[in-house]
N, C-alpha and C. Protein backbone atom coordinates (compact mmCIF):
# COMPACT_ATOMS: atom_id res chain seq x y z
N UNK A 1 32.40 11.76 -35.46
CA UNK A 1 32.64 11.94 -34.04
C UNK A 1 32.74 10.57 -33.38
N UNK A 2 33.65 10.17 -32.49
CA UNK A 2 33.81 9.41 -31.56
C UNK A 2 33.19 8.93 -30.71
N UNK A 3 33.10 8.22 -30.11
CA UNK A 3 32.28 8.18 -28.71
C UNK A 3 32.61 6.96 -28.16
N UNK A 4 33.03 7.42 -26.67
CA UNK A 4 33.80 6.43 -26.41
C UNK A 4 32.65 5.83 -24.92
N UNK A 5 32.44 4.51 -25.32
CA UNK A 5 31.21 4.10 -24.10
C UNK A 5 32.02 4.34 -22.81
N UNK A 6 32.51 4.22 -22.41
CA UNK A 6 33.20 4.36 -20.86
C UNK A 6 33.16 5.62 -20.71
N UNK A 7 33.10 6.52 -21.76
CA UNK A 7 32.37 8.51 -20.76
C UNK A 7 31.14 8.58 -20.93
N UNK A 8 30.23 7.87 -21.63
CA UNK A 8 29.07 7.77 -21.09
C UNK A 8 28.21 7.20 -20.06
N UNK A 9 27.28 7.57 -19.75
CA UNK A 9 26.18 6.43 -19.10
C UNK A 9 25.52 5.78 -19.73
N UNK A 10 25.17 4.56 -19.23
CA UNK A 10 24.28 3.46 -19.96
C UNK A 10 23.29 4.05 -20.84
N UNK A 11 22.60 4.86 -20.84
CA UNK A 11 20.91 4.79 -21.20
C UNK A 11 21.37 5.77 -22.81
N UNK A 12 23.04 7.02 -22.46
CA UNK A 12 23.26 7.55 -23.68
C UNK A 12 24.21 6.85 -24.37
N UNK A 13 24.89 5.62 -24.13
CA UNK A 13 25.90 4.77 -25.13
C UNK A 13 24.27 4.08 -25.59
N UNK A 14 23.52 3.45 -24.68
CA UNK A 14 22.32 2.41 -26.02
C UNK A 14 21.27 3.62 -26.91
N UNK A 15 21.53 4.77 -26.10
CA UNK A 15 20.56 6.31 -27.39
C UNK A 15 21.53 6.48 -28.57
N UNK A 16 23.03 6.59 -27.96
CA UNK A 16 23.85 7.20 -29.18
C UNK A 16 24.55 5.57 -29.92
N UNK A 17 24.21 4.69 -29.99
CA UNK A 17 25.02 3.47 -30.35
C UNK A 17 24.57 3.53 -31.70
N UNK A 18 25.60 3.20 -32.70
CA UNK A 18 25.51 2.75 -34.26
C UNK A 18 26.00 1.67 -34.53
N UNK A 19 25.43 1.72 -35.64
CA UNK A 19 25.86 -0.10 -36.38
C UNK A 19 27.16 -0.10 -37.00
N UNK A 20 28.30 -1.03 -37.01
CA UNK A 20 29.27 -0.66 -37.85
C UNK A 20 28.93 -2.06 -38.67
N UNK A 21 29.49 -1.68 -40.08
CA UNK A 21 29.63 -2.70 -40.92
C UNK A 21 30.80 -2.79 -41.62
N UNK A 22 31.57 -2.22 -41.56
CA UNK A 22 33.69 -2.75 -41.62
C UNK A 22 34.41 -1.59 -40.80
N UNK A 23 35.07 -2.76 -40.60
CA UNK A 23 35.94 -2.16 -39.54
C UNK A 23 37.22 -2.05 -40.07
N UNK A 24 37.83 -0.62 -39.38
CA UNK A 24 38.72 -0.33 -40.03
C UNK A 24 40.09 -0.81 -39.39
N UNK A 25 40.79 -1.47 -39.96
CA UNK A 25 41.97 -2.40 -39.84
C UNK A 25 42.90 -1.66 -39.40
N UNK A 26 43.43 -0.22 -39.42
CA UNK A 26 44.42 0.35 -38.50
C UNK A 26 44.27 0.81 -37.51
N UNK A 27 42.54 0.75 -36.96
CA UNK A 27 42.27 1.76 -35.71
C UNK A 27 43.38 0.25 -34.70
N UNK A 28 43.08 1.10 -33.25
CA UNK A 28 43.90 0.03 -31.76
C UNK A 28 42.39 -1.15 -32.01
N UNK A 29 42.63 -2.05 -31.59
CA UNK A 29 41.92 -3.28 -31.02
C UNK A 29 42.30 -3.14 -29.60
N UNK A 30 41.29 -3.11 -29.15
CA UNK A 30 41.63 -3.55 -26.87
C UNK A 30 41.13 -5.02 -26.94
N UNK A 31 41.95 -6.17 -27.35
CA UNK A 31 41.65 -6.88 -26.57
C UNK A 31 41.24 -7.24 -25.03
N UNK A 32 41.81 -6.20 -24.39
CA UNK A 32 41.27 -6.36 -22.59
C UNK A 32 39.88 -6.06 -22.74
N UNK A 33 39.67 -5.10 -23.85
CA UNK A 33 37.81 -4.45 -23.46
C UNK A 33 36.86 -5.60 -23.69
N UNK A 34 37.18 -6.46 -24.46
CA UNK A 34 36.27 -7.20 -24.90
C UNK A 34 36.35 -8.43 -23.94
N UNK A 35 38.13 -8.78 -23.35
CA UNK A 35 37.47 -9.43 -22.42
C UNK A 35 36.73 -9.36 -21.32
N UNK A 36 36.99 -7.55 -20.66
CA UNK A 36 36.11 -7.36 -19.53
C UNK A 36 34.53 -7.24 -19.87
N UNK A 37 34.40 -7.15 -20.90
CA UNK A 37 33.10 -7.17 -21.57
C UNK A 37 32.28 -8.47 -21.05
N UNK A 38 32.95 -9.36 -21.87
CA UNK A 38 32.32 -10.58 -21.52
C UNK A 38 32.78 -11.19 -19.96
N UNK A 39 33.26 -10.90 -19.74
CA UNK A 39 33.47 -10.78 -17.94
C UNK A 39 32.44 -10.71 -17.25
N UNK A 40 31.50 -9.16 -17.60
CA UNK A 40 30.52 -8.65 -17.43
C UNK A 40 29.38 -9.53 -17.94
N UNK A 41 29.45 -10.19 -19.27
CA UNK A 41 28.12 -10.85 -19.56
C UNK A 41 28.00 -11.69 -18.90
N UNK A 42 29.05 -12.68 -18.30
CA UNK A 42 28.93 -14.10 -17.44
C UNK A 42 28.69 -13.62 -16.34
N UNK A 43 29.25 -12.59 -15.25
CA UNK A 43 28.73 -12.23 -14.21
C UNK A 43 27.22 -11.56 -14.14
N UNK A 44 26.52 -11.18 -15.39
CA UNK A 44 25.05 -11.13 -15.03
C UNK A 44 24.35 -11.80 -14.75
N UNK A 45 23.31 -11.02 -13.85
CA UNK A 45 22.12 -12.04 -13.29
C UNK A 45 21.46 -12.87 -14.25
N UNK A 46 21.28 -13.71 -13.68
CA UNK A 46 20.19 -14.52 -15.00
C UNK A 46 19.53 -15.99 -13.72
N UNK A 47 18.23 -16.52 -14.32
CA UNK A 47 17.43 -16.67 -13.70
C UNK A 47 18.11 -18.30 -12.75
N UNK A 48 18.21 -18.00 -11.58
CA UNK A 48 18.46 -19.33 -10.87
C UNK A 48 19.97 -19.48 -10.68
N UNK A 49 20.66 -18.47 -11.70
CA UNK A 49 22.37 -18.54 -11.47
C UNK A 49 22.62 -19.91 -12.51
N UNK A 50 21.70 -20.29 -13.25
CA UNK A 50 21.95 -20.99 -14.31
C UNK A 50 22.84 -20.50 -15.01
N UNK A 51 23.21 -20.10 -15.77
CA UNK A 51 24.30 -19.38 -16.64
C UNK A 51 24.30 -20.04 -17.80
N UNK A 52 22.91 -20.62 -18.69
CA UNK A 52 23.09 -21.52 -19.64
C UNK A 52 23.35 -20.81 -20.85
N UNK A 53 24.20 -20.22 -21.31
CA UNK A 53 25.01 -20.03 -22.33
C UNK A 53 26.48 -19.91 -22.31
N UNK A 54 27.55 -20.13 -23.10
CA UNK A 54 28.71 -19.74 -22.80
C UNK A 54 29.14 -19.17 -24.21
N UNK A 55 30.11 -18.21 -23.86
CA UNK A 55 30.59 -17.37 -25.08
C UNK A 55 32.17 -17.88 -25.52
N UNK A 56 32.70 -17.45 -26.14
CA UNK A 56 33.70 -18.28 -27.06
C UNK A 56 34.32 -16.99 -28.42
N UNK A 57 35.20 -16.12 -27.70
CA UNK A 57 36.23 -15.80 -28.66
C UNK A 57 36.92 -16.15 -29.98
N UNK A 58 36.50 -15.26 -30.84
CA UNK A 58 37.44 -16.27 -32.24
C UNK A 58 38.34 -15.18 -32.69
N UNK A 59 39.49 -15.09 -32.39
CA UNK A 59 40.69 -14.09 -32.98
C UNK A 59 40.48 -14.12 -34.23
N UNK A 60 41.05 -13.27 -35.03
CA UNK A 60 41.08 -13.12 -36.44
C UNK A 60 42.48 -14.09 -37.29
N UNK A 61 43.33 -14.37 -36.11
CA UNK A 61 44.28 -15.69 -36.21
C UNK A 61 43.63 -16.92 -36.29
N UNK A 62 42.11 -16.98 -35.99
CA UNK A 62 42.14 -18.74 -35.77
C UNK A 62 41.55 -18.92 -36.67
N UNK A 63 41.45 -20.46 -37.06
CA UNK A 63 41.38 -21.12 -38.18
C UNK A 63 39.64 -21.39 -38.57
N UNK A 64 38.98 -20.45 -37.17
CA UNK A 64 37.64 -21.07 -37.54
C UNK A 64 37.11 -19.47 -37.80
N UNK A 65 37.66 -18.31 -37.79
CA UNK A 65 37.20 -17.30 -38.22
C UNK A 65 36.45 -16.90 -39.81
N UNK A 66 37.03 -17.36 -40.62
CA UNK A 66 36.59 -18.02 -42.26
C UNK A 66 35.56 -18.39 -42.07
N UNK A 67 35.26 -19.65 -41.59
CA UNK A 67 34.04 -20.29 -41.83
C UNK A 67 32.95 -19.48 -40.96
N UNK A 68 33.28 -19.41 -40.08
CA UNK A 68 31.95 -17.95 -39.39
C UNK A 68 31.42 -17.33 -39.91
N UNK A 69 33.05 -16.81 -40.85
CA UNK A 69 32.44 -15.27 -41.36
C UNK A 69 31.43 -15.68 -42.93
N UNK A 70 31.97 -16.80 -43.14
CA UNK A 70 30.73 -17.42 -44.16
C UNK A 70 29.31 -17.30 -44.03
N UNK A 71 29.07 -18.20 -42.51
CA UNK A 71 27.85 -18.27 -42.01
C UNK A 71 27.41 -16.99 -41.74
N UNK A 72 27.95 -16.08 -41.78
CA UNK A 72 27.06 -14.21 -41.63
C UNK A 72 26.98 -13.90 -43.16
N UNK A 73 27.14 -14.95 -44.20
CA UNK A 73 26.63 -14.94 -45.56
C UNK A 73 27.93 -13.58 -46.13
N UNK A 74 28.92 -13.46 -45.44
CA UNK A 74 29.58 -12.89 -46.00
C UNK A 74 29.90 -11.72 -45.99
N UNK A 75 29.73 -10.95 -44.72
CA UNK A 75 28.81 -10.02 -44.41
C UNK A 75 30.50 -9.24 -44.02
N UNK A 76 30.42 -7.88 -44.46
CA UNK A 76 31.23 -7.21 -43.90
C UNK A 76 31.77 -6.94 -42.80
N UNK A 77 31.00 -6.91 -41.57
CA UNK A 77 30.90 -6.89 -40.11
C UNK A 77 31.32 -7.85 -40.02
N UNK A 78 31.52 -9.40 -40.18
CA UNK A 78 31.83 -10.35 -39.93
C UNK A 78 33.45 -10.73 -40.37
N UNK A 79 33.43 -10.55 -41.67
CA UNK A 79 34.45 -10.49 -42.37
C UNK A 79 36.01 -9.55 -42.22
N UNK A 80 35.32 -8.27 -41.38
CA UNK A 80 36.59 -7.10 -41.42
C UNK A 80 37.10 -7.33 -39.91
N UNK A 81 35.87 -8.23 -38.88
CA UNK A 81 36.09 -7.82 -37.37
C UNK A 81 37.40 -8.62 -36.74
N UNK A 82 38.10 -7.82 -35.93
CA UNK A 82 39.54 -8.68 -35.73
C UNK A 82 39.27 -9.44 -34.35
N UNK A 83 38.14 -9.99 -34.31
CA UNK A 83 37.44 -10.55 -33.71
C UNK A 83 36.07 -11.51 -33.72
N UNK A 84 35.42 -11.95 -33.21
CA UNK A 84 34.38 -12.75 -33.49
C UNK A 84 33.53 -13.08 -32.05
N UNK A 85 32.19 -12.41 -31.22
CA UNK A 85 32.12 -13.22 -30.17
C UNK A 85 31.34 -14.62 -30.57
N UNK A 86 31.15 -15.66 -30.40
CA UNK A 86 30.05 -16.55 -30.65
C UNK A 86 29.63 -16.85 -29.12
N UNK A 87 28.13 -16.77 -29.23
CA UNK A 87 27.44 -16.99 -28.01
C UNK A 87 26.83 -18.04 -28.32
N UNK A 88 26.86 -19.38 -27.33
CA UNK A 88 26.22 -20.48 -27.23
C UNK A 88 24.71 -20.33 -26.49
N UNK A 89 23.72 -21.67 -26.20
CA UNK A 89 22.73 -20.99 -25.56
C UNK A 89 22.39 -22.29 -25.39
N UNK A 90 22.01 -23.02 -24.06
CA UNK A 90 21.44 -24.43 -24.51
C UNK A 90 20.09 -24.10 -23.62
């Protein structure tokens, strides 16, 4: 079964949420979702309006997606995603 977070409410997408560990290469990709996603993470509150992290997109085109997916030791989730977020944090 499906489940698509935008017909839920918050409290039943984080009750009903699962882990994926490969992703399947013919479903759609929304690139827009993920950017309004992180849209959403930079516009949250956080303490003082500091905003000390920044996030950073890695397409499954770029040249640093490989070596990422190394550093997740190789990991399926890492490896299949046609995507990558990396979150900084200083």
């Amino acid at each position: 079964m499906r489940i698509r977070v935008q017909e839920l409410g918050f409290f039943e997408a984080v009750n009903q949420r699962r882990s994926v560990r490969i992703f399947d290469q013919r479903e759609r990709f929304d690139h827009d979702l993920v950017k309004k996603c992180m849209e959403a993470g930079i516009l949250s509150p956080n303490s003082s309006n500091l905003q000390r992290y920044n996030f950073i997109r890695v397409p499954e085109s770029s040249p640093l997606k490989e070596p990422l997916s190394r550093l997740y030791m190789g990991q399926k989730a890492a490896t299949t995603a046609r995507e990558l977020v990396v979150v900084i944090t200083v």
